[in-house]
N, C-alpha and C. Protein backbone atom coordinates (compact mmCIF):
# COMPACT_ATOMS: atom_id res chain seq x y z
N UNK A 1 -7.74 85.72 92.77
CA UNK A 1 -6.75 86.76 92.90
C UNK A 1 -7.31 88.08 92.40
N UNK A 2 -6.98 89.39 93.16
CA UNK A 2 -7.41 90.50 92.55
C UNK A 2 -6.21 91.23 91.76
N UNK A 3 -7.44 91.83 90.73
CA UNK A 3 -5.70 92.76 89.92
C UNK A 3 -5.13 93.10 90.43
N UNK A 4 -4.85 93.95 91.24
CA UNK A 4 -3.61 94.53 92.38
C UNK A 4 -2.61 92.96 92.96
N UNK A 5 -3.42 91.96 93.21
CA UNK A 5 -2.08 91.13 93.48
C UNK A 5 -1.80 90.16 91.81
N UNK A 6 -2.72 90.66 90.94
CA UNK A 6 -2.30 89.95 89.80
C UNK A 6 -0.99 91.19 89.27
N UNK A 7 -1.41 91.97 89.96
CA UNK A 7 0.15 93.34 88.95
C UNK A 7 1.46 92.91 89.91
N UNK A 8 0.55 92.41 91.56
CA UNK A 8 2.45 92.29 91.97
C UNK A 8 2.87 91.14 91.62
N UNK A 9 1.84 90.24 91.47
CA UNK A 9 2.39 88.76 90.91
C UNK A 9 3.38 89.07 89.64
N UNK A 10 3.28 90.03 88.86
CA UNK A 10 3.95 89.96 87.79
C UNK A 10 5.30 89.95 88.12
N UNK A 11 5.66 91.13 89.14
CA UNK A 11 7.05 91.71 89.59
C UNK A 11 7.73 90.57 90.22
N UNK A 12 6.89 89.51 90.82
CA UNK A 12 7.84 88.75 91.38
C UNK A 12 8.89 88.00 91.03
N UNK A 13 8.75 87.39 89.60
CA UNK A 13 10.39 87.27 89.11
C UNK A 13 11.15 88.08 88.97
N UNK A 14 11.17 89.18 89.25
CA UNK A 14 11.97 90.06 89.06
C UNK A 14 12.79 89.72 90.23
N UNK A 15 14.33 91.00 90.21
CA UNK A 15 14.81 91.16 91.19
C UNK A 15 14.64 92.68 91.99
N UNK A 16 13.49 92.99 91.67
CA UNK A 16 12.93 94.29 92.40
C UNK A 16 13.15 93.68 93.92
N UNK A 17 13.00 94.68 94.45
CA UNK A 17 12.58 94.32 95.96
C UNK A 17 11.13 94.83 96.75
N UNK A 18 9.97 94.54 97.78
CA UNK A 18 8.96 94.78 98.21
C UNK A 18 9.21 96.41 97.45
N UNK A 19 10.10 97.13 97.96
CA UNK A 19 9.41 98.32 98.34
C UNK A 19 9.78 99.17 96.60
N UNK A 20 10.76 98.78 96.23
CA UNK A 20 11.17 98.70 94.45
C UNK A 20 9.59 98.37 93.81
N UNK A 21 9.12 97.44 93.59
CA UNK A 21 7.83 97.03 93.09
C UNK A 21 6.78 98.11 93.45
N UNK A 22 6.72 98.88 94.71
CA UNK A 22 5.67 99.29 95.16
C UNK A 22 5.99 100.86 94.45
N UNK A 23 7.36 101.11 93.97
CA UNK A 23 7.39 102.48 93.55
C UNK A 23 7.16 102.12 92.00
N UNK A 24 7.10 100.79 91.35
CA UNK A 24 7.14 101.12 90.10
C UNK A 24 5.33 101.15 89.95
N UNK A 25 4.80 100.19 90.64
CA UNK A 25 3.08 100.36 91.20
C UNK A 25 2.41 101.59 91.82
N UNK A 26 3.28 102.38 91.89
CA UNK A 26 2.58 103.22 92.98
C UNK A 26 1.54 102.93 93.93
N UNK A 27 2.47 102.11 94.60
CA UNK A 27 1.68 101.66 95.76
C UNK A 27 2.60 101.41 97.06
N UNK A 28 2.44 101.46 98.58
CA UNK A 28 3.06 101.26 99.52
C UNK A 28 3.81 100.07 99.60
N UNK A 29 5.21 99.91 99.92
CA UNK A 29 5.68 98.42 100.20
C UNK A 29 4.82 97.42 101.25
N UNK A 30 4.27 98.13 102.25
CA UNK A 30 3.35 97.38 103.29
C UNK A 30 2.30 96.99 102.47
N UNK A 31 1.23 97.28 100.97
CA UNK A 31 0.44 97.44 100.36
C UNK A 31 1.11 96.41 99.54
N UNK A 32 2.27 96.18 99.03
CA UNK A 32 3.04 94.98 98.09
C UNK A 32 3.23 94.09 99.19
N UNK A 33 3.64 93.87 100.12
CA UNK A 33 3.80 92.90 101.16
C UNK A 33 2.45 92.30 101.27
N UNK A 34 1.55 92.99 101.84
CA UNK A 34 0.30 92.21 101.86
C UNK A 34 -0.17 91.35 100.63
N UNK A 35 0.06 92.07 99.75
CA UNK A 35 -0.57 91.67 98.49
C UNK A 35 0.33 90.15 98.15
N UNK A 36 1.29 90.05 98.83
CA UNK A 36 2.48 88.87 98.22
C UNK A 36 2.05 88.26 99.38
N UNK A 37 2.06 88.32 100.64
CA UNK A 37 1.24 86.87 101.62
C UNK A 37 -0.24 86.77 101.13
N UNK A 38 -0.82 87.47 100.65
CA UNK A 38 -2.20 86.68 100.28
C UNK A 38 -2.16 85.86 98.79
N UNK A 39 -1.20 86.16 97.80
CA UNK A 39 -0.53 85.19 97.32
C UNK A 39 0.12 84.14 97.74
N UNK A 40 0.64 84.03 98.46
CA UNK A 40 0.88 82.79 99.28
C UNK A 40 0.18 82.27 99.50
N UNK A 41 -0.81 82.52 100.38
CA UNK A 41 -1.98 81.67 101.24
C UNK A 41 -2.75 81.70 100.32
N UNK A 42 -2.90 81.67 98.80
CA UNK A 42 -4.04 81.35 98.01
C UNK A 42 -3.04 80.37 97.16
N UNK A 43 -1.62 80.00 96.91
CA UNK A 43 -1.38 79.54 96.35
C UNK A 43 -0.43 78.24 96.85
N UNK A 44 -0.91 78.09 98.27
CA UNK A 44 -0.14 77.44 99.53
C UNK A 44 1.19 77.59 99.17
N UNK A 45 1.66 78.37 99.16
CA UNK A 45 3.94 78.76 99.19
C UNK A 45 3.90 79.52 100.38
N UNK A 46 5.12 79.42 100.43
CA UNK A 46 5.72 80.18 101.84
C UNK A 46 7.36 80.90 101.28
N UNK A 47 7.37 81.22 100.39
CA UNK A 47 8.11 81.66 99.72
C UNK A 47 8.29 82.73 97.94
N UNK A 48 8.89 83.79 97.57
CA UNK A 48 8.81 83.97 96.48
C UNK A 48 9.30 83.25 95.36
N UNK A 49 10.33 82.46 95.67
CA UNK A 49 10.76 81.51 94.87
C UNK A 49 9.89 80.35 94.64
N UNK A 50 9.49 79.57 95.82
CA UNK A 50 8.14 78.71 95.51
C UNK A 50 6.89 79.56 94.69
N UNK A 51 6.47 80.87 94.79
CA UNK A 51 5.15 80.91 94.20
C UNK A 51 5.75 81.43 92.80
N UNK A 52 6.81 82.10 92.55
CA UNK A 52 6.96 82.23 91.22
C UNK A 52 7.22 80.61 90.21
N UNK A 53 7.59 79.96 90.90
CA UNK A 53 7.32 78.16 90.49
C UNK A 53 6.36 77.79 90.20
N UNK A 54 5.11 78.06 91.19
CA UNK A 54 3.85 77.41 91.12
C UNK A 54 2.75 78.72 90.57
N UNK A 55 2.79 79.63 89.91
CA UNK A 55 2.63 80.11 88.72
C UNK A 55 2.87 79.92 87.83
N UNK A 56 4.27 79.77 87.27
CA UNK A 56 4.61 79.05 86.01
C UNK A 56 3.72 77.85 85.91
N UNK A 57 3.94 76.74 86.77
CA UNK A 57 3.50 75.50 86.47
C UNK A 57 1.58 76.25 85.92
N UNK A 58 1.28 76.95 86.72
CA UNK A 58 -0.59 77.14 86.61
C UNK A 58 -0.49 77.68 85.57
N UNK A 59 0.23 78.92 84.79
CA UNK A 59 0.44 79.29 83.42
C UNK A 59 -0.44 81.08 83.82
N UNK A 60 0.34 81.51 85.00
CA UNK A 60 -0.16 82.69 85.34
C UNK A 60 0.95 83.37 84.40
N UNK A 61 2.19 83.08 84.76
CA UNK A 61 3.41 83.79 84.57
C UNK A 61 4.19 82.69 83.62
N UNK A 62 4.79 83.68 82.45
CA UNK A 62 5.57 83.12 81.24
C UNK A 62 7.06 82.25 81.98
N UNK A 63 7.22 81.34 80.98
CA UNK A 63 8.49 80.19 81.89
C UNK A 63 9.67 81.35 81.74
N UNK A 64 10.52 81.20 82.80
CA UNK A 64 11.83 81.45 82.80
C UNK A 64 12.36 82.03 81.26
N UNK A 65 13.21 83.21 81.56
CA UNK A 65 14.01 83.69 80.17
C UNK A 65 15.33 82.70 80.09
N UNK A 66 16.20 82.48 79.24
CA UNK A 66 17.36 81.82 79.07
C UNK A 66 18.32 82.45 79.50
N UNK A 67 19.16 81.67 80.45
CA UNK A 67 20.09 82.30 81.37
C UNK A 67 19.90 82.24 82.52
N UNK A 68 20.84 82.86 83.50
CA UNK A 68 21.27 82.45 85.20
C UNK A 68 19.59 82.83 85.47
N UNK A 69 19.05 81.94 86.55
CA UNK A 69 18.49 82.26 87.23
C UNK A 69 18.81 82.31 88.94
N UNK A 70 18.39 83.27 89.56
CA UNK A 70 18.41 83.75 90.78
C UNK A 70 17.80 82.54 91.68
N UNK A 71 16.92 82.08 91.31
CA UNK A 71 15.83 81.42 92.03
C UNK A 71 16.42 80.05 92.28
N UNK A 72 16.63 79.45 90.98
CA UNK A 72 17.37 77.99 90.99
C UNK A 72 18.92 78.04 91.06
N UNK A 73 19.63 78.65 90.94
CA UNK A 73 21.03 79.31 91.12
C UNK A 73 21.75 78.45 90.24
N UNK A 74 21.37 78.00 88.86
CA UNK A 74 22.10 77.66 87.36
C UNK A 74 21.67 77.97 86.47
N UNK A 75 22.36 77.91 85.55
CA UNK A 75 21.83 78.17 84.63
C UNK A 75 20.57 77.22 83.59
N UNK A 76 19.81 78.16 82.76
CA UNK A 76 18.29 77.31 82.09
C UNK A 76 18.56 77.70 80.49
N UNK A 77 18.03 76.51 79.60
CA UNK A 77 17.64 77.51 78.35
C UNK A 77 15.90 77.21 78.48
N UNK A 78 15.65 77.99 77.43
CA UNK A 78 14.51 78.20 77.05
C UNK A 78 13.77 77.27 76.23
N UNK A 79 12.51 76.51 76.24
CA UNK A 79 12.57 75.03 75.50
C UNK A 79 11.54 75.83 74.16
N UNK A 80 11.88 75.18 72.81
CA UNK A 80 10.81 75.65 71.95
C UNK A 80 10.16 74.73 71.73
């Protein structure tokens, strides 16, 4: 992965959207779009909800905060 898709990888739990992410990056939404299918196809997902999953599991991206998540649509706590 290159830094540029390691910075949008970050945004993807978020609830930014493509082109939201690309203004906080200063970078083009077509420029965040690309950068999120070649995340995909390096991390076989076809989805943002699948690759923000299969980051966590690889230990790119910190687990889930406590509370509703968007992604799984219930609520999580946080394990210590």
């Amino acid at each position: 992965m290159s830094d540029s898709e390691l910075r949008v990888l970050r945004y993807l739990p978020t609830d930014l959207t493509a082109p939201e992410i690309g203004h906080e990056l200063s970078v083009s939404r077509n420029t965040v779009k690309t950068h999120m299918r070649n995340l995909y196809a390096e991390l076989g997902t076809l989805r943002r909800a699948e690759t923000v999953s299969r980051d966590r599991r690889l230990g790119l991206l910190a687990p889930p905060a406590t509370g509703f998540s968007r992604w799984t649509g219930s609520f999580s706590r946080s394990r210590r």
